[in-house]
N, C-alpha and C. Protein backbone atom coordinates (compact mmCIF):
# COMPACT_ATOMS: atom_id res chain seq x y z
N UNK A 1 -11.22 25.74 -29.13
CA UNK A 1 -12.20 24.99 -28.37
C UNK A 1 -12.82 25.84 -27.26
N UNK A 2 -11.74 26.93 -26.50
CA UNK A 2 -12.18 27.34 -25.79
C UNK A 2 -13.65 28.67 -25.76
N UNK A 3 -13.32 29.30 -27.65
CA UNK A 3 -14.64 29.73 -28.13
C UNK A 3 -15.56 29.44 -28.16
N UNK A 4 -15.33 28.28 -28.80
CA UNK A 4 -16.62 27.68 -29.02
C UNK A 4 -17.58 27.26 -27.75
N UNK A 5 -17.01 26.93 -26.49
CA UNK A 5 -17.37 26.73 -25.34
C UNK A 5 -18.03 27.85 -24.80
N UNK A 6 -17.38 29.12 -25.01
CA UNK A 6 -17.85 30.59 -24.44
C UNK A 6 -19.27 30.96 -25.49
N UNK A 7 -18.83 30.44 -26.85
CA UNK A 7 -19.93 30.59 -27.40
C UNK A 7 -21.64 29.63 -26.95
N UNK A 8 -21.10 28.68 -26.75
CA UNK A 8 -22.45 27.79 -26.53
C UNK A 8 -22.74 28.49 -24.96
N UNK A 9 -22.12 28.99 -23.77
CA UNK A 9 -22.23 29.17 -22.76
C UNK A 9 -23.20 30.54 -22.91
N UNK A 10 -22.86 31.51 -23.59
CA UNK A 10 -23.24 33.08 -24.41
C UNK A 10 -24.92 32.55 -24.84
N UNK A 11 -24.75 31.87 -25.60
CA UNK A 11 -26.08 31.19 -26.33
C UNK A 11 -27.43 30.58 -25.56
N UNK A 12 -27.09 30.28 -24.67
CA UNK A 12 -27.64 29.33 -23.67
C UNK A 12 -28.18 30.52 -22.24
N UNK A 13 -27.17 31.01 -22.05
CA UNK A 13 -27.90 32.27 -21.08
C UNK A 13 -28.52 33.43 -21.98
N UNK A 14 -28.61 33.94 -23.46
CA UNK A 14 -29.19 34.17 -24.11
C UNK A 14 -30.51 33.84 -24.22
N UNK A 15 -30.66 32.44 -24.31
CA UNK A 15 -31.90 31.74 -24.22
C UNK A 15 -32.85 31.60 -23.00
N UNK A 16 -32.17 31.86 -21.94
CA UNK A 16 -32.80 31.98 -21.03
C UNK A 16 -33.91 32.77 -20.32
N UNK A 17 -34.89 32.48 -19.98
CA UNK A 17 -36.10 33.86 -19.67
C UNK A 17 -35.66 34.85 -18.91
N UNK A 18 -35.76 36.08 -19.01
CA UNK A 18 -35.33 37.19 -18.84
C UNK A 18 -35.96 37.10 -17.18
N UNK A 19 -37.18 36.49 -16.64
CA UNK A 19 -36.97 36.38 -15.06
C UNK A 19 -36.97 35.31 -15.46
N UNK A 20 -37.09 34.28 -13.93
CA UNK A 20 -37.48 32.85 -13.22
C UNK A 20 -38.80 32.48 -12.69
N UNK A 21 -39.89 32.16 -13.66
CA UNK A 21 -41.03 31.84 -13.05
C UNK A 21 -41.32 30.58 -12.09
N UNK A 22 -41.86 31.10 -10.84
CA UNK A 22 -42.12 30.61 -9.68
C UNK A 22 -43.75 29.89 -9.12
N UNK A 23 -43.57 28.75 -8.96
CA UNK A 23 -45.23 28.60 -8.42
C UNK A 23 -45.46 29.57 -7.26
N UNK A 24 -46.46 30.13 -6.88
CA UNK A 24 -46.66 30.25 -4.94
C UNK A 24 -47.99 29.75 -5.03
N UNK A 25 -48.03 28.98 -3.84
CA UNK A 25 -49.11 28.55 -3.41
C UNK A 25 -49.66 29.42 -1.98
N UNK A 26 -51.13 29.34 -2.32
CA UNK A 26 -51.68 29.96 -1.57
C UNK A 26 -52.97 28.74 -1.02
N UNK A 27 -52.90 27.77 0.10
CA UNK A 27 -53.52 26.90 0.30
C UNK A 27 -54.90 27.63 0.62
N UNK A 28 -54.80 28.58 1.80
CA UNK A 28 -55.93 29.26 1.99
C UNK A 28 -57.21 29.84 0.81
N UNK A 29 -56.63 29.96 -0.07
CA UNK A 29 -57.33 30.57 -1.08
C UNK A 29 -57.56 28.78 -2.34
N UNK A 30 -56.89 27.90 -1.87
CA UNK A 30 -57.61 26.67 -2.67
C UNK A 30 -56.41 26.71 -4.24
N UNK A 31 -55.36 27.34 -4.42
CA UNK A 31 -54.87 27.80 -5.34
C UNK A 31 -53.29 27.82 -5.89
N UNK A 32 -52.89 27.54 -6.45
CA UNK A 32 -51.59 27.43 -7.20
C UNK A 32 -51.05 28.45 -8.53
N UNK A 33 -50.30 29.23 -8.06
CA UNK A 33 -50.63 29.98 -9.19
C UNK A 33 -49.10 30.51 -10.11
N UNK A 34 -48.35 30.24 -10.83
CA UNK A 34 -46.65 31.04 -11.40
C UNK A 34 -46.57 32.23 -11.56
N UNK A 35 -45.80 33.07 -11.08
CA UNK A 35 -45.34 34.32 -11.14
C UNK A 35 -44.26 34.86 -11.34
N UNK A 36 -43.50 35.94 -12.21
CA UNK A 36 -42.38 36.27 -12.61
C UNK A 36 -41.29 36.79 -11.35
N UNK A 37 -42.26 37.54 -10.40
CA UNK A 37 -41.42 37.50 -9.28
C UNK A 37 -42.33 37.55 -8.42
N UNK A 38 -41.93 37.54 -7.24
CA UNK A 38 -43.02 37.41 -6.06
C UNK A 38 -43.49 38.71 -5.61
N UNK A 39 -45.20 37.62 -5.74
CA UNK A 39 -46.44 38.91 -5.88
C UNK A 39 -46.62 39.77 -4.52
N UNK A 40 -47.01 40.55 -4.68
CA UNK A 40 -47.57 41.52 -3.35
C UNK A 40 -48.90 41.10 -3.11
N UNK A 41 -49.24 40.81 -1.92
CA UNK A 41 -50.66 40.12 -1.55
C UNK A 41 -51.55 41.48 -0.76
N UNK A 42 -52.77 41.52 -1.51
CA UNK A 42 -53.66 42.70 -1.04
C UNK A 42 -55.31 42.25 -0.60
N UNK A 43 -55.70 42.40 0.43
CA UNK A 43 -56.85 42.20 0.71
C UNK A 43 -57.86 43.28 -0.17
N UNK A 44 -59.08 42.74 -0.22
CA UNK A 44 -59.68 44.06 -1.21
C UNK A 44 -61.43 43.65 -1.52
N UNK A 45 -61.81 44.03 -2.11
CA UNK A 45 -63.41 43.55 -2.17
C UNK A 45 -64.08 43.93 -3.55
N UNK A 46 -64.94 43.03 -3.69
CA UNK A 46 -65.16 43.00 -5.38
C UNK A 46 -66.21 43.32 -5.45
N UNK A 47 -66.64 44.01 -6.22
CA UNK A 47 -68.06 44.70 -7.11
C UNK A 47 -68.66 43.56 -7.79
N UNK A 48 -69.94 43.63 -8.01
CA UNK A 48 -70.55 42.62 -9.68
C UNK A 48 -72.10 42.98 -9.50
N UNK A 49 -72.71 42.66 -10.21
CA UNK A 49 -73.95 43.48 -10.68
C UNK A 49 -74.53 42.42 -9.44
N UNK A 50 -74.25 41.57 -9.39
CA UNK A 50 -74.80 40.33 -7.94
C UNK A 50 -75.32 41.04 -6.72
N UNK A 51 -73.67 41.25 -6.10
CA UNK A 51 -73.34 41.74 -5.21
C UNK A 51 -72.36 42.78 -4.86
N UNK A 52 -72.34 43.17 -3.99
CA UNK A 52 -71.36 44.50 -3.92
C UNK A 52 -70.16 43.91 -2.80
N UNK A 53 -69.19 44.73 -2.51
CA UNK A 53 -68.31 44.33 -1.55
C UNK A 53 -67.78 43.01 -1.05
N UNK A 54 -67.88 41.69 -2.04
CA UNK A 54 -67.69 40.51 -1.96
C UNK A 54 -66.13 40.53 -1.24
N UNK A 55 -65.93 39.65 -0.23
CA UNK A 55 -64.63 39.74 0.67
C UNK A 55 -63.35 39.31 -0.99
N UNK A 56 -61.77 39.60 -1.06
CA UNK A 56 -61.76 39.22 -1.99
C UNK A 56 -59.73 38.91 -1.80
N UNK A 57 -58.83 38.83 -2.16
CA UNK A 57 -57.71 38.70 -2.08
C UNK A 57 -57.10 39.38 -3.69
N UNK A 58 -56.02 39.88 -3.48
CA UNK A 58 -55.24 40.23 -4.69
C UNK A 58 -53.99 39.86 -4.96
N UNK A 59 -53.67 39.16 -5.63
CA UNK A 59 -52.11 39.29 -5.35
C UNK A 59 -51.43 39.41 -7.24
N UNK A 60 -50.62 40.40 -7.16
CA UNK A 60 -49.91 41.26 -8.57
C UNK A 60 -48.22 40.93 -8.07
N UNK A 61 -47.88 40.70 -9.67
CA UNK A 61 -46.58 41.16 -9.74
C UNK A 61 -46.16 41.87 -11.23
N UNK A 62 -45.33 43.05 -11.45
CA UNK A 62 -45.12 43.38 -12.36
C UNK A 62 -43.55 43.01 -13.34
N UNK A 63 -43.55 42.65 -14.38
CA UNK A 63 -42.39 42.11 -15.12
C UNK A 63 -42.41 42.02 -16.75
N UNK A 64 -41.21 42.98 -17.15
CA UNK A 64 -41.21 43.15 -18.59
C UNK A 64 -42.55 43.42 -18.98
N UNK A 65 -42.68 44.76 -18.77
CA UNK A 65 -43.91 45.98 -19.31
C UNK A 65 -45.37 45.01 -18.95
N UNK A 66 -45.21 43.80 -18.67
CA UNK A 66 -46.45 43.03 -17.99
C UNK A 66 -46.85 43.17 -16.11
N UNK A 67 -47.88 43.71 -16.02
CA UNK A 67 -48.78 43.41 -15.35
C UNK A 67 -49.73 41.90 -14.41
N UNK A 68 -48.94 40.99 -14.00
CA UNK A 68 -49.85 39.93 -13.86
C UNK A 68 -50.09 40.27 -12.06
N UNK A 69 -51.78 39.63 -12.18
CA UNK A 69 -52.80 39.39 -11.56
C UNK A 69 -53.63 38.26 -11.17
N UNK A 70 -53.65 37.99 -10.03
CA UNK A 70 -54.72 37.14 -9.70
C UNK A 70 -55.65 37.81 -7.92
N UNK A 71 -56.59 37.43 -9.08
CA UNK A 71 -57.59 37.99 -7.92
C UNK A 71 -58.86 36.96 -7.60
N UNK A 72 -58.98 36.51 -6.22
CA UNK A 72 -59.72 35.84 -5.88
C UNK A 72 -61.11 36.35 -5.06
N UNK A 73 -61.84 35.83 -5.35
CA UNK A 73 -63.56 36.31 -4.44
C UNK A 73 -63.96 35.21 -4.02
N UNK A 74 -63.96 35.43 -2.72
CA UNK A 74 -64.88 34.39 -1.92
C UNK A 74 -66.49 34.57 -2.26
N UNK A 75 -66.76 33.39 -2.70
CA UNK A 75 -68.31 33.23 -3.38
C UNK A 75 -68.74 32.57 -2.06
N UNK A 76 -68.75 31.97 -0.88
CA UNK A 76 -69.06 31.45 -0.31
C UNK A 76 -70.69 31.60 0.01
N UNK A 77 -70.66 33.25 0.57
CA UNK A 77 -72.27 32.90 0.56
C UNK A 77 -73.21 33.06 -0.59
N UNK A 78 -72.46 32.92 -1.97
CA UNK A 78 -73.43 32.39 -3.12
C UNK A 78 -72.88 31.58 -4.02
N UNK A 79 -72.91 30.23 -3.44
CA UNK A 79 -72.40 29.51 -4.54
C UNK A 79 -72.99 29.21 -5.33
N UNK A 80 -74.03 29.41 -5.42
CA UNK A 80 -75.03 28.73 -6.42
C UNK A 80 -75.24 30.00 -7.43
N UNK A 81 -74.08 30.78 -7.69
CA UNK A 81 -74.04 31.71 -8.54
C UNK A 81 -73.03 32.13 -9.20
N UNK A 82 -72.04 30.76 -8.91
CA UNK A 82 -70.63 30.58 -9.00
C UNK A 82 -70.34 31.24 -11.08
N UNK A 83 -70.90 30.46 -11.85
CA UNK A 83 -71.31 30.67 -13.32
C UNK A 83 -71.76 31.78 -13.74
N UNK A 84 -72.76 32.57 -12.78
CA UNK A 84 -73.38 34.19 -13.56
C UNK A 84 -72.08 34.41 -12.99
N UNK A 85 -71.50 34.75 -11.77
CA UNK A 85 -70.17 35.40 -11.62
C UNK A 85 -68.92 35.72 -12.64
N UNK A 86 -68.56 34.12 -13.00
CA UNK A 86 -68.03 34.31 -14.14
C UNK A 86 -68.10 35.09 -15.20
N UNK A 87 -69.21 34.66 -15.68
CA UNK A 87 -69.93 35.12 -17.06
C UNK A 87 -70.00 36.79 -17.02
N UNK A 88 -70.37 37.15 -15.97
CA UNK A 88 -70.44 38.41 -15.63
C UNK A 88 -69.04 39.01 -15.97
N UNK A 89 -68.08 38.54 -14.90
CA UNK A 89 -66.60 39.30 -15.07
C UNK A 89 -66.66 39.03 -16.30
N UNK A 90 -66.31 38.23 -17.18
CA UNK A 90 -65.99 37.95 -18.59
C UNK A 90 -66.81 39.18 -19.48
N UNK A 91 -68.13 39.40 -19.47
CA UNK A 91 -68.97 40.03 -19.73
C UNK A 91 -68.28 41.66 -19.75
N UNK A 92 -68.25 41.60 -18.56
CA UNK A 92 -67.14 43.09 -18.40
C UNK A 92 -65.98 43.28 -18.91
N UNK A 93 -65.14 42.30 -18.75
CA UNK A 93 -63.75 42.40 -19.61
C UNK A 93 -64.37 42.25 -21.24
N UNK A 94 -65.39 41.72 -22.43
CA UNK A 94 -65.41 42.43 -23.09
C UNK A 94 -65.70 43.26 -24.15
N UNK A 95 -66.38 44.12 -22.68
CA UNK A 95 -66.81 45.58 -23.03
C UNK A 95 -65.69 46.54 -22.60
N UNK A 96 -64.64 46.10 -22.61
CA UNK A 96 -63.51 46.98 -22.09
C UNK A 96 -62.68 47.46 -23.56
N UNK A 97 -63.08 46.85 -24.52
CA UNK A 97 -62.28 46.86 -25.74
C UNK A 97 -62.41 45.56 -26.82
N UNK A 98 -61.52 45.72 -27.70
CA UNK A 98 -61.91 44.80 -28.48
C UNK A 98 -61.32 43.21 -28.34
N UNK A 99 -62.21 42.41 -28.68
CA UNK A 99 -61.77 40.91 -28.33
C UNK A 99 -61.06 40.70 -28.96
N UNK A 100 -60.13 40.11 -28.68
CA UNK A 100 -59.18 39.05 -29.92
C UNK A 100 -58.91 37.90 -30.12
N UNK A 101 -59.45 37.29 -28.64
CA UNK A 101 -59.80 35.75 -28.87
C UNK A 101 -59.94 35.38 -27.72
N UNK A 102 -60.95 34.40 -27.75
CA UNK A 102 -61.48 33.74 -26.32
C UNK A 102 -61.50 32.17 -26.57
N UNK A 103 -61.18 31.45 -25.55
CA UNK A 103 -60.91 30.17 -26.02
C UNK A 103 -61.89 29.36 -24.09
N UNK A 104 -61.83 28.10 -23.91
CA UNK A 104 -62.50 27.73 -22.85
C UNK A 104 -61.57 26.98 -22.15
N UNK A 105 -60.19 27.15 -21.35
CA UNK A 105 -59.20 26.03 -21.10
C UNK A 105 -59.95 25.22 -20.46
N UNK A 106 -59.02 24.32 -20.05
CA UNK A 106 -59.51 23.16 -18.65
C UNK A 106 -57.68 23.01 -18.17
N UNK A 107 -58.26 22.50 -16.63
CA UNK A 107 -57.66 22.69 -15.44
C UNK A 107 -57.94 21.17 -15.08
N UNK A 108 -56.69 20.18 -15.25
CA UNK A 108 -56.84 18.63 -14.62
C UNK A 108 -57.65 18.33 -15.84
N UNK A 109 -57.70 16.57 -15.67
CA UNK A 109 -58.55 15.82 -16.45
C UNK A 109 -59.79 15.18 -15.70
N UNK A 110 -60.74 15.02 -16.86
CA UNK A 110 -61.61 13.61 -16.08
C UNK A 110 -63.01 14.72 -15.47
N UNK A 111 -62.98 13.64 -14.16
CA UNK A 111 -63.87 13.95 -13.41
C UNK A 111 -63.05 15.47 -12.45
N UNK A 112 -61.97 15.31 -12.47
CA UNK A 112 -61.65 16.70 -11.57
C UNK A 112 -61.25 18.09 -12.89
N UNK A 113 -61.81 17.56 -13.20
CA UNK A 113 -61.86 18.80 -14.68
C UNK A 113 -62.39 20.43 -14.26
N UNK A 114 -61.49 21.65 -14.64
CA UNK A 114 -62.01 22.81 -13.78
C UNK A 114 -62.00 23.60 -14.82
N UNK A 115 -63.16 23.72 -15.57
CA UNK A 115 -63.46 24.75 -16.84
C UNK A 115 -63.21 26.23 -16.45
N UNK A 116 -63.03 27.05 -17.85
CA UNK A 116 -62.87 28.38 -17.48
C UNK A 116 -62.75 29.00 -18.55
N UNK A 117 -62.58 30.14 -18.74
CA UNK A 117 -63.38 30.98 -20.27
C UNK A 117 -62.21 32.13 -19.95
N UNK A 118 -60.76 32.13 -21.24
CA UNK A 118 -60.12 33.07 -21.36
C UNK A 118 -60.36 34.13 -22.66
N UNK A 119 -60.00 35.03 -22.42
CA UNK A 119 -60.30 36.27 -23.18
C UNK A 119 -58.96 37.34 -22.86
N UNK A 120 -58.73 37.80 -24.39
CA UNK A 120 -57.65 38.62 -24.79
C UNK A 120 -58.49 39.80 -25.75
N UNK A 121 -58.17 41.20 -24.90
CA UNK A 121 -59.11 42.26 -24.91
C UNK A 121 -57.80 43.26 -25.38
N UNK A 122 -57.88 44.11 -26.38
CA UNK A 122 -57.24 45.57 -26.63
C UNK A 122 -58.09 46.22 -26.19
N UNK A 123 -57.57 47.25 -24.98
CA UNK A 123 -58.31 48.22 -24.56
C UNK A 123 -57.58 49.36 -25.27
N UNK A 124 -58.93 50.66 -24.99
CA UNK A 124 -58.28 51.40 -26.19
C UNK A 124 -57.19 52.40 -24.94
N UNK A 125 -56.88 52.19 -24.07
CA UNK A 125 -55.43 53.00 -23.40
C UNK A 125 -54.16 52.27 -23.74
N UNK A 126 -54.41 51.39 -25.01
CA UNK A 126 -53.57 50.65 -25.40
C UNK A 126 -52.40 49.36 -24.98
N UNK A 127 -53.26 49.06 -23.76
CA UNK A 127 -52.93 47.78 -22.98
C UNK A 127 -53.72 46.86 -23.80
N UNK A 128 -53.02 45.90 -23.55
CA UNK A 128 -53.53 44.33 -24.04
C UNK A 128 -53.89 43.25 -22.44
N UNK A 129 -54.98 42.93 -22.58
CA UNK A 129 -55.14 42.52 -20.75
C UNK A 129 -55.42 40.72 -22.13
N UNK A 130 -54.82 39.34 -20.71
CA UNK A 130 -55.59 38.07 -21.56
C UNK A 130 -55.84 37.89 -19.90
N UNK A 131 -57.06 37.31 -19.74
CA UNK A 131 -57.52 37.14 -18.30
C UNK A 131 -57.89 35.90 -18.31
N UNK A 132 -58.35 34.77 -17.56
CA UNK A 132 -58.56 33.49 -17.58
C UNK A 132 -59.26 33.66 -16.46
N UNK A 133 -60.28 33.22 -16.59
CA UNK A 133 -61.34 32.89 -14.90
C UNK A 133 -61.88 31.76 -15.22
N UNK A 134 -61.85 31.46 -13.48
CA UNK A 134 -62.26 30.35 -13.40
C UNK A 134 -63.07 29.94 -11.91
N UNK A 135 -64.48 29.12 -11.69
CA UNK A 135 -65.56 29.46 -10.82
C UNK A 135 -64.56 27.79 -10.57
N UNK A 136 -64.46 27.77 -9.02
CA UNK A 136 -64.42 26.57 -8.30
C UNK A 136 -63.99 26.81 -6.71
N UNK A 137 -65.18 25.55 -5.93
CA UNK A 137 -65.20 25.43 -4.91
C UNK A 137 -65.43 26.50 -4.49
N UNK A 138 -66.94 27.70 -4.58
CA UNK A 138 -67.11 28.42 -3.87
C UNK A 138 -66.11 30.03 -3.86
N UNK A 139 -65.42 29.96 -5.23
CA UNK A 139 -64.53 31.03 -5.53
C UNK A 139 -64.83 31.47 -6.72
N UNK A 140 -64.76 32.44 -6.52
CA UNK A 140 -63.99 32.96 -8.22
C UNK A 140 -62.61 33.36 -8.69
N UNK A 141 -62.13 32.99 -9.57
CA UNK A 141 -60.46 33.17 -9.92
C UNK A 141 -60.39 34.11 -10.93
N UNK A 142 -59.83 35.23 -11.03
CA UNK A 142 -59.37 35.97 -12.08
C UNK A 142 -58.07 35.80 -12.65
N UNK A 143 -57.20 35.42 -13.32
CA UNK A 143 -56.11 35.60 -13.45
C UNK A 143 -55.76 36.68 -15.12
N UNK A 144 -55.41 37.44 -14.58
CA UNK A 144 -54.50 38.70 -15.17
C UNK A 144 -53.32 38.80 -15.61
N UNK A 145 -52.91 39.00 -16.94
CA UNK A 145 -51.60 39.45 -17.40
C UNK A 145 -52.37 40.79 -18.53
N UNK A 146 -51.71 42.14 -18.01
CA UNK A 146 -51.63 43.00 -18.66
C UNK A 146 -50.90 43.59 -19.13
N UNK A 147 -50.12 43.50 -20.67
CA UNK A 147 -49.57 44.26 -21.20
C UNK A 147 -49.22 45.44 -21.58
N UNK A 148 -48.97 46.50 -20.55
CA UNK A 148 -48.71 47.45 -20.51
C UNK A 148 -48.31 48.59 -21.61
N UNK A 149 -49.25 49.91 -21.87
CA UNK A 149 -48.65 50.63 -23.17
C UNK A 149 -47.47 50.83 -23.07
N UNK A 150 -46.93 51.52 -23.65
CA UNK A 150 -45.30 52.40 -23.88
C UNK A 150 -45.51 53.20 -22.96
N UNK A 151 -44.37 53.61 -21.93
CA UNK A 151 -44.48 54.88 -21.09
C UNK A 151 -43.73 55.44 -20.94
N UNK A 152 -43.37 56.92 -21.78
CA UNK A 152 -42.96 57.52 -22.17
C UNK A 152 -41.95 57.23 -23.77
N UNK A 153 -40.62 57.56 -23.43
CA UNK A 153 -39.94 56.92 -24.05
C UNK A 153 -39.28 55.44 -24.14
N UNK A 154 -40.03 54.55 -23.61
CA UNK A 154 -39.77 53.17 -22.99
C UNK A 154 -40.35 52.52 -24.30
N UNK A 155 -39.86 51.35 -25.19
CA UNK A 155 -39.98 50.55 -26.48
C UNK A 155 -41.34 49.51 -25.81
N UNK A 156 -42.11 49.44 -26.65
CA UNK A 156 -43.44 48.60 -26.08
C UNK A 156 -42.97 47.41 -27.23
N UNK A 157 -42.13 46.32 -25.98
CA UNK A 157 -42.26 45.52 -26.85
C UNK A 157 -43.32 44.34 -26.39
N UNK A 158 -43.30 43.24 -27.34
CA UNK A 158 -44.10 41.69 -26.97
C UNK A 158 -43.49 40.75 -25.82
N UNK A 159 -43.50 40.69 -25.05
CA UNK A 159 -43.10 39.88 -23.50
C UNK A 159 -43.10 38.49 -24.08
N UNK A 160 -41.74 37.99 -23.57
CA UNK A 160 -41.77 36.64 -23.88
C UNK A 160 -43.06 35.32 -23.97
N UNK A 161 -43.62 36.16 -21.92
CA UNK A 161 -44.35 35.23 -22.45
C UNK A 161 -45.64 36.04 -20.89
N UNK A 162 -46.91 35.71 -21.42
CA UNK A 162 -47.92 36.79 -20.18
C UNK A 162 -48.80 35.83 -20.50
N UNK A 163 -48.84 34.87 -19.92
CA UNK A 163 -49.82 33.46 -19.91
C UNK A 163 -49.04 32.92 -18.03
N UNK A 164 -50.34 32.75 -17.29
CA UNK A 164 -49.79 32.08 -15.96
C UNK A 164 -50.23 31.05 -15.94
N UNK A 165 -49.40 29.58 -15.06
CA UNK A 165 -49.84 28.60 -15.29
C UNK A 165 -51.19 28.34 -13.62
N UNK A 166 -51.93 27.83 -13.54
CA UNK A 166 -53.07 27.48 -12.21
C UNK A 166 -53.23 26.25 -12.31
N UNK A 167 -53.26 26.05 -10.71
CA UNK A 167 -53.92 24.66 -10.47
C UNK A 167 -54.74 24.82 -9.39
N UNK A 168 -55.56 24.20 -9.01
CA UNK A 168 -56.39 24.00 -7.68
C UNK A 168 -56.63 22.91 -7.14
N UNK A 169 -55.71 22.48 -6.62
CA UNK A 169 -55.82 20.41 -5.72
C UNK A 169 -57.17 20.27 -5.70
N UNK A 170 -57.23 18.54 -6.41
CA UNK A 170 -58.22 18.18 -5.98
C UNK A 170 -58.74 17.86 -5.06
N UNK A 171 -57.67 17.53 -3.71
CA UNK A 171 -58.44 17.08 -2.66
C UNK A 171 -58.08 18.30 -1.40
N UNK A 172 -57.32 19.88 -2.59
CA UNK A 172 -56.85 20.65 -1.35
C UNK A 172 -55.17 20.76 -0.71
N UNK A 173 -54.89 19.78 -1.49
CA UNK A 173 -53.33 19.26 -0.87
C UNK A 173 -52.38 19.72 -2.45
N UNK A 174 -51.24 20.50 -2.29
CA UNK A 174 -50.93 20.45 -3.64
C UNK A 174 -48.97 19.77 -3.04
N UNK A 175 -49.47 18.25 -2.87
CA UNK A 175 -47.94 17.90 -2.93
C UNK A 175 -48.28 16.42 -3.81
C-alpha cells in the first residue's frame, strides 16, 4: 500500500508544471498579466512608422528556453490611432519570418469585449515568437512568448506551455 501511495505521490509531482504561473498586476498600466516567474520591469520607448519614441513599459521573464514579454505603449496622445498601431506591430512581426497562424482572441464578453490579433512567426534565427496585441484604453499591449533556439549544446525542446493569460478591468479595478 505503501507503494502504491509513493507511486501516485511520484506521478502527481511529475505532472506538475515545471514553474508556478503567477498573475501580476500592474494597475498603473490598466493590466493583468501571468508569468512563469517574476518579471523584471523596464522603462523604454517604442518606435512605429506613426511615431517615434512613444513613452513605453517592459516587463520580461525568462523560463524553460521561453522568453515571455509584455510590452506596453502609452498611446495617449494618439488615440485615435489606437488600430493602425496595432496593425502596424502585427504588420512587423510578420515580416520577421514565416507565419504559422494568426487567429483574433477576445478578452471578456459582451459589451466589455477587448479584441486582438495573435500571430505565431518562425523567424529564421530559429526562434518561434506567438505575440498577442491588443489596442485598449489609450494603450497598446504586446504580449510575447519567445521560444528560444538551442544554445549551444542545450536540447531545444517544446515548453509546456508559452501562451500568457491578460485581462484589463473593466472599470480599472481587478478584484
Amino acid at each position: 500500500m505503501r507503494i502504491l501511495a509513493f507511486v501516485a505521490f511520484a506521478l502527481s509531482l511529475a505532472a506538475r508544471p515545471a514553474s508556478a504561473w503567477e498573475e501580476y498586476k500592474y494597475l498603473d498600466q490598466g493590466v493583468a498579466i501571468q508569468f512563469p516567474a517574476k518579471p523584471q520591469a523596464m522603462k523604454s520607448t517604442y518606435d512605429s512608422v506613426y511615431a517615434k519614441g512613444l513613452p513605453s513599459m517592459a516587463y520580461s521573464a525568462e523560463d524553460d528556453h521561453v522568453l515571455y514579454k509584455l510590452t506596453v505603449v502609452d498611446l495617449a496622445s494618439r488615440p485615435d490611432m489606437g488600430a493602425n498601431f496595432l496593425n502596424e506591430a502585427a504588420n512587423r512581426l510578420q515580416r520577421e519570418g514565416e507565419v504559422l497562424f494568426t487567429d483574433f482572441p477576445r478578452v471578456y464578453q459582451d459589451q466589455r469585449s477587448v479584441f486582438g490579433v495573435s500571430l505565431v512567426v518562425d523567424r529564421p534565427d530559429g526562434s518561434r515568437v506567438r505575440s498577442s496585441l491588443y489596442y485598449h484604453r489609450g494603450r497598446l499591449y504586446i504580449a510575447d512568448a519567445v521560444v528560444l533556439p538551442a544554445r549551444g549544446d542545450k536540447d531545444m525542446t517544446t515548453p509546456s506551455r508559452y501562451d500568457q493569460t491578460i485581462r484589463f478591468p473593466p472599470d480599472g479595478r481587478f478584484d
